[in-house]
C-alpha atoms as a PDB file:
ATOM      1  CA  UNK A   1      96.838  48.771  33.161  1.00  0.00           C
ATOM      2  CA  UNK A   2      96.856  47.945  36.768  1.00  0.00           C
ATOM      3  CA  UNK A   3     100.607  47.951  37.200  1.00  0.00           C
ATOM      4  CA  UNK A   4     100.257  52.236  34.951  1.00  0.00           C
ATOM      5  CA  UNK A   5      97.496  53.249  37.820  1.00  0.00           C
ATOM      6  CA  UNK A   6      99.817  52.099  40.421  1.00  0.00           C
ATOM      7  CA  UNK A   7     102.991  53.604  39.543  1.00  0.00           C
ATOM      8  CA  UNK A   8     100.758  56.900  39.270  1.00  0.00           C
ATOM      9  CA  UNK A   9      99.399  56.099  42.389  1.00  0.00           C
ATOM     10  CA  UNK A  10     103.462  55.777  43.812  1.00  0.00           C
ATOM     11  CA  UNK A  11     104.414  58.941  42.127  1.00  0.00           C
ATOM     12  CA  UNK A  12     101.585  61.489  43.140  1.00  0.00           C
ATOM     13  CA  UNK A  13     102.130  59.713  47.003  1.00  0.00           C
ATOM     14  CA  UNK A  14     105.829  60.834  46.894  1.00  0.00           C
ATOM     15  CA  UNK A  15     105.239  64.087  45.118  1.00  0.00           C
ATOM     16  CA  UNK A  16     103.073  64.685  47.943  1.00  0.00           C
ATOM     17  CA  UNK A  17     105.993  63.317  50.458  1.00  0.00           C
ATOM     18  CA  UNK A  18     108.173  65.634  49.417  1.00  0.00           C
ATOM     19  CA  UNK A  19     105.594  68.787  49.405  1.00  0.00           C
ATOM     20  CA  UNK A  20     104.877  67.684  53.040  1.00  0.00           C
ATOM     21  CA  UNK A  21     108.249  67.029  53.875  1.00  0.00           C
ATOM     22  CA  UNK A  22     109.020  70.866  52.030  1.00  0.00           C
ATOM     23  CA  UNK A  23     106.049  72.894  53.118  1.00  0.00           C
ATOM     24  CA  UNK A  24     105.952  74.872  56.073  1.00  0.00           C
ATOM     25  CA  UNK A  25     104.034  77.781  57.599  1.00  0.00           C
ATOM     26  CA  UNK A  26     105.015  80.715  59.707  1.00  0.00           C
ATOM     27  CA  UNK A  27     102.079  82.097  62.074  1.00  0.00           C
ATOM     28  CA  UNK A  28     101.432  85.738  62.998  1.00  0.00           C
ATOM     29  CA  UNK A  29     103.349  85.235  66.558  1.00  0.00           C
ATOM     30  CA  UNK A  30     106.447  83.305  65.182  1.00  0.00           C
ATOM     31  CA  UNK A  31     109.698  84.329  63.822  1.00  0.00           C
ATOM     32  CA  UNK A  32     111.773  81.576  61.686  1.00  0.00           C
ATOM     33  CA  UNK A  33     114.862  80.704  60.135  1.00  0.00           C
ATOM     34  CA  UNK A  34     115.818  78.428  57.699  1.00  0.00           C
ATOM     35  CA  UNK A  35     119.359  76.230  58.596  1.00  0.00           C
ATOM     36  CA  UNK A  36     121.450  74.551  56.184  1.00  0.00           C
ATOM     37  CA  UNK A  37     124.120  72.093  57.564  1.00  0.00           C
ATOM     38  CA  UNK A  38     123.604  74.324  61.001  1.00  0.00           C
ATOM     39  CA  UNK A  39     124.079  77.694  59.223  1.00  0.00           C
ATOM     40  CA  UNK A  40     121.523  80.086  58.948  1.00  0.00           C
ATOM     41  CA  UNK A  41     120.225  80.840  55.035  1.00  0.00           C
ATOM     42  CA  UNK A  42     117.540  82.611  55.701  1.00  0.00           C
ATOM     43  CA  UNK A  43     115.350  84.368  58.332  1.00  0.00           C
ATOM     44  CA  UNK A  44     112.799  86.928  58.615  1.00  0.00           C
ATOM     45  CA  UNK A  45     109.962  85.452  56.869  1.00  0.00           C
ATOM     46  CA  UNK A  46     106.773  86.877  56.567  1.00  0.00           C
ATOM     47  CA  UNK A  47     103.713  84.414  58.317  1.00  0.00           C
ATOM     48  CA  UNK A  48     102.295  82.213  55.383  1.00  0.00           C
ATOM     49  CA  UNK A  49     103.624  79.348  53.870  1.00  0.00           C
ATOM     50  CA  UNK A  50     106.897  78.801  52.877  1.00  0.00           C
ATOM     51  CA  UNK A  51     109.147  76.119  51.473  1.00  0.00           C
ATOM     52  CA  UNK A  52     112.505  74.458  51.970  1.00  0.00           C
ATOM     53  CA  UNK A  53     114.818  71.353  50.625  1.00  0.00           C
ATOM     54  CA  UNK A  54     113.662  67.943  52.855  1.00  0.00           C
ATOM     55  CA  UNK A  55     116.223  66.921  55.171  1.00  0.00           C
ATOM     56  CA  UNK A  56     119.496  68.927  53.898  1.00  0.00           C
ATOM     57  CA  UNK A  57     117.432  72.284  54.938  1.00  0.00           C
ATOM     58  CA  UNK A  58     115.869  72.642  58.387  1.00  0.00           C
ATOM     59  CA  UNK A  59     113.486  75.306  59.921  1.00  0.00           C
ATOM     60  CA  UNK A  60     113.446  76.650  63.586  1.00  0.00           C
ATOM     61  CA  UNK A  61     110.320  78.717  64.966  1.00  0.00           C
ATOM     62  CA  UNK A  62     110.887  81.078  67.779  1.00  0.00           C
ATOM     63  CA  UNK A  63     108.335  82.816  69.415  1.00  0.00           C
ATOM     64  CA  UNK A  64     107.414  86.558  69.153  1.00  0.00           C
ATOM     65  CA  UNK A  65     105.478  87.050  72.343  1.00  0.00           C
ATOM     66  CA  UNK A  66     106.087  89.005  75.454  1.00  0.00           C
ATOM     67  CA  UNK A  67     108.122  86.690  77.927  1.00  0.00           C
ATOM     68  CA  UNK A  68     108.359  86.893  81.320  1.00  0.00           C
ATOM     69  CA  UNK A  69     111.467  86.616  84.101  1.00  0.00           C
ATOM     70  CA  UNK A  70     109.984  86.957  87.455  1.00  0.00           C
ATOM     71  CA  UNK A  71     113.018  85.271  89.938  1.00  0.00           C
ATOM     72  CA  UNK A  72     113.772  85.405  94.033  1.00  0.00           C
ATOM     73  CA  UNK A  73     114.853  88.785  94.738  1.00  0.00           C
ATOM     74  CA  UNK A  74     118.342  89.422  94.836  1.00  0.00           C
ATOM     75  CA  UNK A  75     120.483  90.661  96.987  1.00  0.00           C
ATOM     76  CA  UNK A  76     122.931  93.921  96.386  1.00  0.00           C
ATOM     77  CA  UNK A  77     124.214  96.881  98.289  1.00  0.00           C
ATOM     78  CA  UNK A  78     123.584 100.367  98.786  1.00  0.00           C
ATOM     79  CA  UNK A  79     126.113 103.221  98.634  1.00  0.00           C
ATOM     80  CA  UNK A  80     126.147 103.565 102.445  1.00  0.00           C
ATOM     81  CA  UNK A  81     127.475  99.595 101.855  1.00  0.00           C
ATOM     82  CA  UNK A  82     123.876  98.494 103.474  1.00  0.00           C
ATOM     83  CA  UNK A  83     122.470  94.956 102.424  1.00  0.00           C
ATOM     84  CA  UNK A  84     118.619  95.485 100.847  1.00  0.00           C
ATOM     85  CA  UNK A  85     117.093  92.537  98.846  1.00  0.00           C
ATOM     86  CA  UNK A  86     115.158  93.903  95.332  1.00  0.00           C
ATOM     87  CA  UNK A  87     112.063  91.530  94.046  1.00  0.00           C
ATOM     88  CA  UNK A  88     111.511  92.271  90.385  1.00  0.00           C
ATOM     89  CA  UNK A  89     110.075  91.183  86.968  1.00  0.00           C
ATOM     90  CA  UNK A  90     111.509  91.522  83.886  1.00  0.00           C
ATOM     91  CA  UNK A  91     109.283  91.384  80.327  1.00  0.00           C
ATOM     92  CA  UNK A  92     111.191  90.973  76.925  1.00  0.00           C
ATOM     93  CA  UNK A  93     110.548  89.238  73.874  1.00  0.00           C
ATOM     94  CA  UNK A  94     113.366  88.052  70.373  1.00  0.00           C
ATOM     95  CA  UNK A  95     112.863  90.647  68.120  1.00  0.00           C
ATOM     96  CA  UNK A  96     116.205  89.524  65.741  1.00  0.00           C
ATOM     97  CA  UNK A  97     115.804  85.226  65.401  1.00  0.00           C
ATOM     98  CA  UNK A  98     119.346  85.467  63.628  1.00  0.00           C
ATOM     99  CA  UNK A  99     121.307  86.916  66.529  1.00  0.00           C
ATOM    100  CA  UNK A 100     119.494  85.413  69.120  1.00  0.00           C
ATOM    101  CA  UNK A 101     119.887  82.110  67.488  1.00  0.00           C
ATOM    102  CA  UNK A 102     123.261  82.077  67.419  1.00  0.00           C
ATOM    103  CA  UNK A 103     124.195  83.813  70.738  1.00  0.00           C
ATOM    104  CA  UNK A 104     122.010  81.253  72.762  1.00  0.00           C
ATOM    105  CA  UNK A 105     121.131  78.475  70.119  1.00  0.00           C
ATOM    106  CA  UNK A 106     117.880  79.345  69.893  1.00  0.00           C
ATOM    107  CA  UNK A 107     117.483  77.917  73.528  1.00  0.00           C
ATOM    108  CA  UNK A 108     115.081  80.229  75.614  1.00  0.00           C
ATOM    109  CA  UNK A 109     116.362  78.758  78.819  1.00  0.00           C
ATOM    110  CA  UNK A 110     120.171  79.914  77.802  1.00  0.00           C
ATOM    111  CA  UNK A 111     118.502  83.257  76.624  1.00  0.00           C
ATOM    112  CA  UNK A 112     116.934  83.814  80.348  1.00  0.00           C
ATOM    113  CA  UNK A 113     119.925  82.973  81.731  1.00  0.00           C
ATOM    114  CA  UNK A 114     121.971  85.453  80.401  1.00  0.00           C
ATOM    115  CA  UNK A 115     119.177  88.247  80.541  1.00  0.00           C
ATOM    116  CA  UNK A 116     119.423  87.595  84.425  1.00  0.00           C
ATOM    117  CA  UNK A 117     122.865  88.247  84.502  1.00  0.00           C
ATOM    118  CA  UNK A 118     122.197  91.379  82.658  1.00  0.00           C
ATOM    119  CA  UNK A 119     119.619  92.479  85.141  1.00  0.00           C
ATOM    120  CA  UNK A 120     121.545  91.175  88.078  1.00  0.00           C
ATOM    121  CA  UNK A 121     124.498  93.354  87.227  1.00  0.00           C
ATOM    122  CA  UNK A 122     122.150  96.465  86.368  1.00  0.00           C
ATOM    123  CA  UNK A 123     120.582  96.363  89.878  1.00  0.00           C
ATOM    124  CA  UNK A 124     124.138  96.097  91.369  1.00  0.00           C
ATOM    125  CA  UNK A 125     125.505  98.150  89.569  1.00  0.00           C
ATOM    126  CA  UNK A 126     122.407 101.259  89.854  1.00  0.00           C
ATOM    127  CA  UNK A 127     121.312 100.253  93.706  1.00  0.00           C
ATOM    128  CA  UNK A 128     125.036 100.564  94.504  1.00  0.00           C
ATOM    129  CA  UNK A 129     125.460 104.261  93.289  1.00  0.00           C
ATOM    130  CA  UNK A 130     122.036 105.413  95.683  1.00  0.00           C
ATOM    131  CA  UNK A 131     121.948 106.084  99.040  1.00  0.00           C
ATOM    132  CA  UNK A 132     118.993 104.145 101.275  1.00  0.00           C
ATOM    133  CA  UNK A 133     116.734 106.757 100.667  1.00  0.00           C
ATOM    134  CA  UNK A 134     117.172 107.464  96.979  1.00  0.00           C
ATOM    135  CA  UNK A 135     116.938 103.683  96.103  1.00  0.00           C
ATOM    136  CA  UNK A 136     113.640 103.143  98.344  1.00  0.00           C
ATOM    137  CA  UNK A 137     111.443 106.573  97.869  1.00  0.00           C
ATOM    138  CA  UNK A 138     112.386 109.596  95.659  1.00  0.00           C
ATOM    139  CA  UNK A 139     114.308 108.287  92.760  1.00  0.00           C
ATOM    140  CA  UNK A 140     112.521 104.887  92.469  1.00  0.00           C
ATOM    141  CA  UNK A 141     111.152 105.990  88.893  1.00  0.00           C
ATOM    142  CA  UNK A 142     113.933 107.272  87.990  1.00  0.00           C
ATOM    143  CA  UNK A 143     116.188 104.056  89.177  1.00  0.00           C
ATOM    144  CA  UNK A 144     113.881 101.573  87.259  1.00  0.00           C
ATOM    145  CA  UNK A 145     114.358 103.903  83.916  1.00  0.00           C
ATOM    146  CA  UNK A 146     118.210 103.362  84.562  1.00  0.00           C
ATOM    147  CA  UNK A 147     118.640  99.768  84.737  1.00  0.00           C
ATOM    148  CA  UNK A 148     116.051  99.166  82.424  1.00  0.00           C
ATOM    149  CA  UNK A 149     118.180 101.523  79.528  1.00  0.00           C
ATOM    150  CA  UNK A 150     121.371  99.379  81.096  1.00  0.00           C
ATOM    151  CA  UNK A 151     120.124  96.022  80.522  1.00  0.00           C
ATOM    152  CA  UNK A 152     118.203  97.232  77.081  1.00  0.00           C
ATOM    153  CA  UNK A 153     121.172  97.987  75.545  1.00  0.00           C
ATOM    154  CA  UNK A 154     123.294  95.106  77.050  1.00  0.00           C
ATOM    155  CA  UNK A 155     120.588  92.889  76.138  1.00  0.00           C
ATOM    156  CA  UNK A 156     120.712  93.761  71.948  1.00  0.00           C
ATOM    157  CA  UNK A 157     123.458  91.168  71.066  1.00  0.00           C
ATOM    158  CA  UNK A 158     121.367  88.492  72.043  1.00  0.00           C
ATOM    159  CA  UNK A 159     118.499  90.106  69.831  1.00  0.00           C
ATOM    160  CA  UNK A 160     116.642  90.279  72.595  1.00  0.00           C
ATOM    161  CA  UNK A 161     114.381  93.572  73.815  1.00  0.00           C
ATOM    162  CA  UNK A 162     113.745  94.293  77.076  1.00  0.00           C
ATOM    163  CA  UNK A 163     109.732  95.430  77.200  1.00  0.00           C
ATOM    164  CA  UNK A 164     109.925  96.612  81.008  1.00  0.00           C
ATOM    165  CA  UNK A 165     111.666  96.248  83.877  1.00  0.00           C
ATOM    166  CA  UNK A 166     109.657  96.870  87.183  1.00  0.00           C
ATOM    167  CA  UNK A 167     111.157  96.952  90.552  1.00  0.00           C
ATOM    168  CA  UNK A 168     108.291  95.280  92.637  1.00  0.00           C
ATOM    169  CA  UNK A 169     109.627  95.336  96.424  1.00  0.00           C
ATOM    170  CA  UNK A 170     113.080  96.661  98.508  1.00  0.00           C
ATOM    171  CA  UNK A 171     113.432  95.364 101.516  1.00  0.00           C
ATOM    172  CA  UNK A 172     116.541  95.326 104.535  1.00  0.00           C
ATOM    173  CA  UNK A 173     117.685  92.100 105.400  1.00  0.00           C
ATOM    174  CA  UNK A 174     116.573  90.993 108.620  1.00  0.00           C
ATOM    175  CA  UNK A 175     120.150  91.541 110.666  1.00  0.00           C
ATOM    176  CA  UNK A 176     120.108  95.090 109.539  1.00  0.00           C
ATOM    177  CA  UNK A 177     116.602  96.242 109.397  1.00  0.00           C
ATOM    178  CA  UNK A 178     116.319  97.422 112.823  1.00  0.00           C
ATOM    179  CA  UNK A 179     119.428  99.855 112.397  1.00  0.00           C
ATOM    180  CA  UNK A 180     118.497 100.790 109.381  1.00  0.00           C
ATOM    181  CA  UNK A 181     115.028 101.676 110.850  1.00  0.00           C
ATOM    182  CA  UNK A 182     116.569 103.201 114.011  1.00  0.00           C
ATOM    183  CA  UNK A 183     118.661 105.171 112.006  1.00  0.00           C
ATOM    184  CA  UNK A 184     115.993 106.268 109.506  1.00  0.00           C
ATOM    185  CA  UNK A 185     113.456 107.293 112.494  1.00  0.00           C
ATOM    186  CA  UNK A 186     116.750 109.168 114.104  1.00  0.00           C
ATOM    187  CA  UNK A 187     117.286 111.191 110.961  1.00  0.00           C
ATOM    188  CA  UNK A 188     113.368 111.878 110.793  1.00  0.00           C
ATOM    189  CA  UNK A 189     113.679 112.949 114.461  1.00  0.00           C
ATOM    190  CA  UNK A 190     116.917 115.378 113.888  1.00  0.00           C
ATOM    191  CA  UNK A 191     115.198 116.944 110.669  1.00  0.00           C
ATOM    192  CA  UNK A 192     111.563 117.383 113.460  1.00  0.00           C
ATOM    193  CA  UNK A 193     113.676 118.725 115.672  1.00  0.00           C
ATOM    194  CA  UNK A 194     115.243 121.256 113.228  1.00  0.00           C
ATOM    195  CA  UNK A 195     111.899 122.257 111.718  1.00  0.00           C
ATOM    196  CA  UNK A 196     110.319 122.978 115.599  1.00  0.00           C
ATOM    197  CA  UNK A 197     113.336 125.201 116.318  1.00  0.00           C
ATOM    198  CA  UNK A 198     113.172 126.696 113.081  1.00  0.00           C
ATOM    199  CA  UNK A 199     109.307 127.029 113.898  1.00  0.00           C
ATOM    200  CA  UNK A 200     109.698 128.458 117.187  1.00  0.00           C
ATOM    201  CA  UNK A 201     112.213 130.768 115.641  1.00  0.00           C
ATOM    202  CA  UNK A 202     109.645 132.313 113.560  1.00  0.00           C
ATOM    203  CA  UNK A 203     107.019 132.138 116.227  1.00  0.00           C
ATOM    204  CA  UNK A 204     109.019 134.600 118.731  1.00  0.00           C
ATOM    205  CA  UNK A 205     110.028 136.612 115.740  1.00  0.00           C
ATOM    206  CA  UNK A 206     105.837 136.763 115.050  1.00  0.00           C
ATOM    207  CA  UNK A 207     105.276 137.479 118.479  1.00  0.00           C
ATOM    208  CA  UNK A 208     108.106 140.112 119.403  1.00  0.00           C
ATOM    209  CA  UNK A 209     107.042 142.060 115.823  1.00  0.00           C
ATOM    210  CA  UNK A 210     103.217 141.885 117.633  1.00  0.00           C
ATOM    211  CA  UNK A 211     104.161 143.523 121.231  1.00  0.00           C
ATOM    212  CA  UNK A 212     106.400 145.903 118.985  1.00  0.00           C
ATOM    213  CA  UNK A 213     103.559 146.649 116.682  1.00  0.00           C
ATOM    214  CA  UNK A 214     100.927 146.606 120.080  1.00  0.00           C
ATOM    215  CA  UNK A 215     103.393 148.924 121.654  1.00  0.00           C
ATOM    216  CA  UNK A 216     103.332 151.655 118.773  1.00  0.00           C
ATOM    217  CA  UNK A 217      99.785 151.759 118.620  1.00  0.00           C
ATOM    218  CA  UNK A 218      98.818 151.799 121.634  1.00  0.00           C
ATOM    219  CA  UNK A 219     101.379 154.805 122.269  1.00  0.00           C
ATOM    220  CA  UNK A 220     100.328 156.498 119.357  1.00  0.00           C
ATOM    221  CA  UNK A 221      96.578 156.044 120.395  1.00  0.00           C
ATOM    222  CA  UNK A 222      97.422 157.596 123.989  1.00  0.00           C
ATOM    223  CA  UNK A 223      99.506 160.621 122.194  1.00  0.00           C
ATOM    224  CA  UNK A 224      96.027 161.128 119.973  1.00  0.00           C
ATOM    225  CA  UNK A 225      93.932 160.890 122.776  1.00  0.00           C
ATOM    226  CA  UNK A 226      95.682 163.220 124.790  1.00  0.00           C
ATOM    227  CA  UNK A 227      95.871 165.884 121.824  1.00  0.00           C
ATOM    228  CA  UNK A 228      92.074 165.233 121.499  1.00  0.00           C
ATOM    229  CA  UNK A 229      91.513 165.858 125.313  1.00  0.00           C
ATOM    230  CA  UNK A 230      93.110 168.573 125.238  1.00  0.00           C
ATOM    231  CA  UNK A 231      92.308 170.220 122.464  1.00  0.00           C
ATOM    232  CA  UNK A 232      88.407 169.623 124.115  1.00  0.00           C
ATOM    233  CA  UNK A 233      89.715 170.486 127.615  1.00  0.00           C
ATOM    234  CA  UNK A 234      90.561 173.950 125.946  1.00  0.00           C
ATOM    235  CA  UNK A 235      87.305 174.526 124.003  1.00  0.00           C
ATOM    236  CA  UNK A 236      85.553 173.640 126.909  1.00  0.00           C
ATOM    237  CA  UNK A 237      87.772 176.505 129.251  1.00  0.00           C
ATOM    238  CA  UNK A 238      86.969 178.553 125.927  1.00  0.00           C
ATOM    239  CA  UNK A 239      82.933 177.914 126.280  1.00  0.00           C
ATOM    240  CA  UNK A 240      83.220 178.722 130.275  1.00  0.00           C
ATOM    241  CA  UNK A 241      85.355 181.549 129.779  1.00  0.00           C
ATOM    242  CA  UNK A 242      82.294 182.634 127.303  1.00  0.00           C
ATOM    243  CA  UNK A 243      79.706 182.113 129.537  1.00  0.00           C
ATOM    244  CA  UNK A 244      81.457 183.825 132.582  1.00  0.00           C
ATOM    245  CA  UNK A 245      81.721 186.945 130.712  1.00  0.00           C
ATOM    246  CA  UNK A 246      78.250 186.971 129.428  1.00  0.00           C
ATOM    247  CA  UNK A 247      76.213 185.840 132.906  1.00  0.00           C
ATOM    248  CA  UNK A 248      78.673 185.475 135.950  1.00  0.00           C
ATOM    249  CA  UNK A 249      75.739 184.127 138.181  1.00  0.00           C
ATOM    250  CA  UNK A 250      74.328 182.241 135.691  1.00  0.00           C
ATOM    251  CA  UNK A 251      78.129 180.233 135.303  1.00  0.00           C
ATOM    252  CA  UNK A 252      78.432 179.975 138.940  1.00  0.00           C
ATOM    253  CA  UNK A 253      74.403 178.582 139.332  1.00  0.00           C
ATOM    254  CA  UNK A 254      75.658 176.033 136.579  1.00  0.00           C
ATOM    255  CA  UNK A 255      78.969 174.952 137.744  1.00  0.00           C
ATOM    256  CA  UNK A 256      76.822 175.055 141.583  1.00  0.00           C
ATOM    257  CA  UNK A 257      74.565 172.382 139.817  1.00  0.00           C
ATOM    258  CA  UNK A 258      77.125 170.255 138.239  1.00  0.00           C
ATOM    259  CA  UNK A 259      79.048 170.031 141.421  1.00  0.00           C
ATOM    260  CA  UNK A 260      75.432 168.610 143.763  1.00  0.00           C
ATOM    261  CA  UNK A 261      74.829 166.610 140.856  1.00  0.00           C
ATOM    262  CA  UNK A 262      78.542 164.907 140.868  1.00  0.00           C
ATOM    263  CA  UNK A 263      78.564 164.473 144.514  1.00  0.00           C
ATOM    264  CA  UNK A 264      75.220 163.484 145.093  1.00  0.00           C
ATOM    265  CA  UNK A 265      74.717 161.428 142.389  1.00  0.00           C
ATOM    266  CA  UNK A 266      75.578 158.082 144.134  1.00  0.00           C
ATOM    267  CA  UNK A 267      73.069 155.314 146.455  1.00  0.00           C
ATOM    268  CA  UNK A 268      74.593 155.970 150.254  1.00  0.00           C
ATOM    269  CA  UNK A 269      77.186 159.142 149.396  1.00  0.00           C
ATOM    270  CA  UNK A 270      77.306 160.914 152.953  1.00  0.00           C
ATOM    271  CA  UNK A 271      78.386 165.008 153.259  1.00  0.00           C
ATOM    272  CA  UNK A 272      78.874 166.273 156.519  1.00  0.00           C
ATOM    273  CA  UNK A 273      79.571 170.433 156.094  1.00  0.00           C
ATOM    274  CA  UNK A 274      77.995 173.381 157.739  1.00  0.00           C
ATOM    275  CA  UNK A 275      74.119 173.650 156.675  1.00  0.00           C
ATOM    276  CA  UNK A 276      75.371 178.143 156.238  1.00  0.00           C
ATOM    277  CA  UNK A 277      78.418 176.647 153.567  1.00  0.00           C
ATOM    278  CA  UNK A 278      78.406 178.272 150.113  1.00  0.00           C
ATOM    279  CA  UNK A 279      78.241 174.896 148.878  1.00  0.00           C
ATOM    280  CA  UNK A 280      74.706 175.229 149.593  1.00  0.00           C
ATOM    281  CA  UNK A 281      73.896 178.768 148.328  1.00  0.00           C
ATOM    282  CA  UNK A 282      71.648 178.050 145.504  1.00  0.00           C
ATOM    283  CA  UNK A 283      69.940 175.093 147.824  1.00  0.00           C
ATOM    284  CA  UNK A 284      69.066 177.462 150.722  1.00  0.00           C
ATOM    285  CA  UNK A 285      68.256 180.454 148.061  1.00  0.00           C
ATOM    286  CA  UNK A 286      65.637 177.842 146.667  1.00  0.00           C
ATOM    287  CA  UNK A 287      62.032 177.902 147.816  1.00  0.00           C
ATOM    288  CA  UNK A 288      60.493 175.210 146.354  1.00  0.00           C
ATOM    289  CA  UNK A 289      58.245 177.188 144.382  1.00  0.00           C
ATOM    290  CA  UNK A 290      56.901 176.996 140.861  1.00  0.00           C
END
């Protein structure tokens, strides 16, 4: 009886053995795939349990996970031939565990490796078709997009995706960064230069048009007031000419008047005439009563 309980004992332990040694799970941020004698039989499991044979089968778990490449900036060449370093980060993750697996044998250090070459070659390859000034200021956004497409599709055998690519810093290496920056604040000087001129340009254009423009109107306003002055010099010769015919005396009493009141109508004016002149007629004719 003892010797029945033990063998039962024996067979459920191995029975569990070989579930143990059989059984294995997949989690939500894994991929797997199952070898047999070092080939591949089976991949893109679902997470959950799963089983294979003991020993002739074999599982290896890769993770699914955003990864990150974040090296020393490298070193590469503009159009112009000019020396610039690039700092950069690169995020990708396996999305295919059958290709990357055999392309890098499932080793994520041989994986990074090659993905640096990729990137290495991208930067060369896009910073080296951009002037200075496209590769540091207008076209950044539109550089980044490039290499990142480049090294994305480069990047597929491996069953790899690149996520991002982010160009982080571009700097001139230290025994070119002063020409670089004496040539950059040189070409910001010649374009200053160009927009004053062009400036000034405009300004004496602005301020010729003005006197041009002051000249006309102030013509034309002299040409008006003369036609208005004369046009009132003549109704006025009209009025006297009126008046002289209607009351001669009375006209010369007024125009008598208006001339004492023009010449005498100033602090310290001195007159020295003959106290019998007609100028004083109408004075002398006056006696001072009501």
């Amino acid at each position: 009886m003892n010797n029945s309980r033990f063998s039962i004992v024996v067979i459920v332990g191995l029975i569990l053995v070989v579930i143990g040694l059989s059984a294995f799970t997949v989690g939500e941020r894994e991929l797997a795939i199952k070898l047999q004698v070092g080939k591949v039989v089976e991949a893109e499991y679902e997470p959950g349990l799963h089983f294979k044979i003991p020993v002739y089968q074999t599982v290896r778990k890769f993770p699914s996970q955003i990864l990150k490449i974040d090296d020393a900036p490298q070193r590469v060449f503009t159009l112009e031939r000019t020396a610039m370093t690039v700092d950069y980060f690169v995020k990708w993750r396996i999305v295919d565990e059958v290709p990357f697996y055999t392309s890098t044998g499932g080793s994520q250090e041989v994986a990074m490796d090659r993905l640096r070459e990729i990137i290495k070659n991208s930067i060369v390859t896009e910073f080296g078709r951009r002037t200075i000034v496209e590769a540091i200021s207008v076209e950044r956004v539109e550089l980044m997009q490039d290499m990142l497409e480049d090294a994305a599709e480069t990047a597929q055998g491996l069953g790899i995706q690149v996520v991002d690519f982010r160009v982080k810093q571009v700097e001139f290496v230290s025994e070119v960064r002063n020409s670089v920056y004496n040539q950059m604040r040189e070409e910001r000087a010649r374009v200053a230069a160009e927009t004053r001129a062009e400036g000034e340009e405009v300004a004496e254009l602005i301020r010729s048009t003005a006197d041009k423009d002051r000249t006309i109107l102030l013509a034309n306003a002299y040409r008006d007031g003369q036609i208005i002055r004369g046009a009132g010099d003549a109704r006025a010769a009209e009025i006297y000419a009126s008046a002289y015919t209607k009351d001669a005396e009375f006209y010369a009493f007024y125009r008598s008047i208006s001339a004492y009141k023009n010449s005498m109508g100033k602090s310290g004016d001195l007159m020295v005439l003959d106290p019998n002149n007609e100028f004083f007629r109408y004075l002398n004719q006056s006696s001072g009563k009501q």
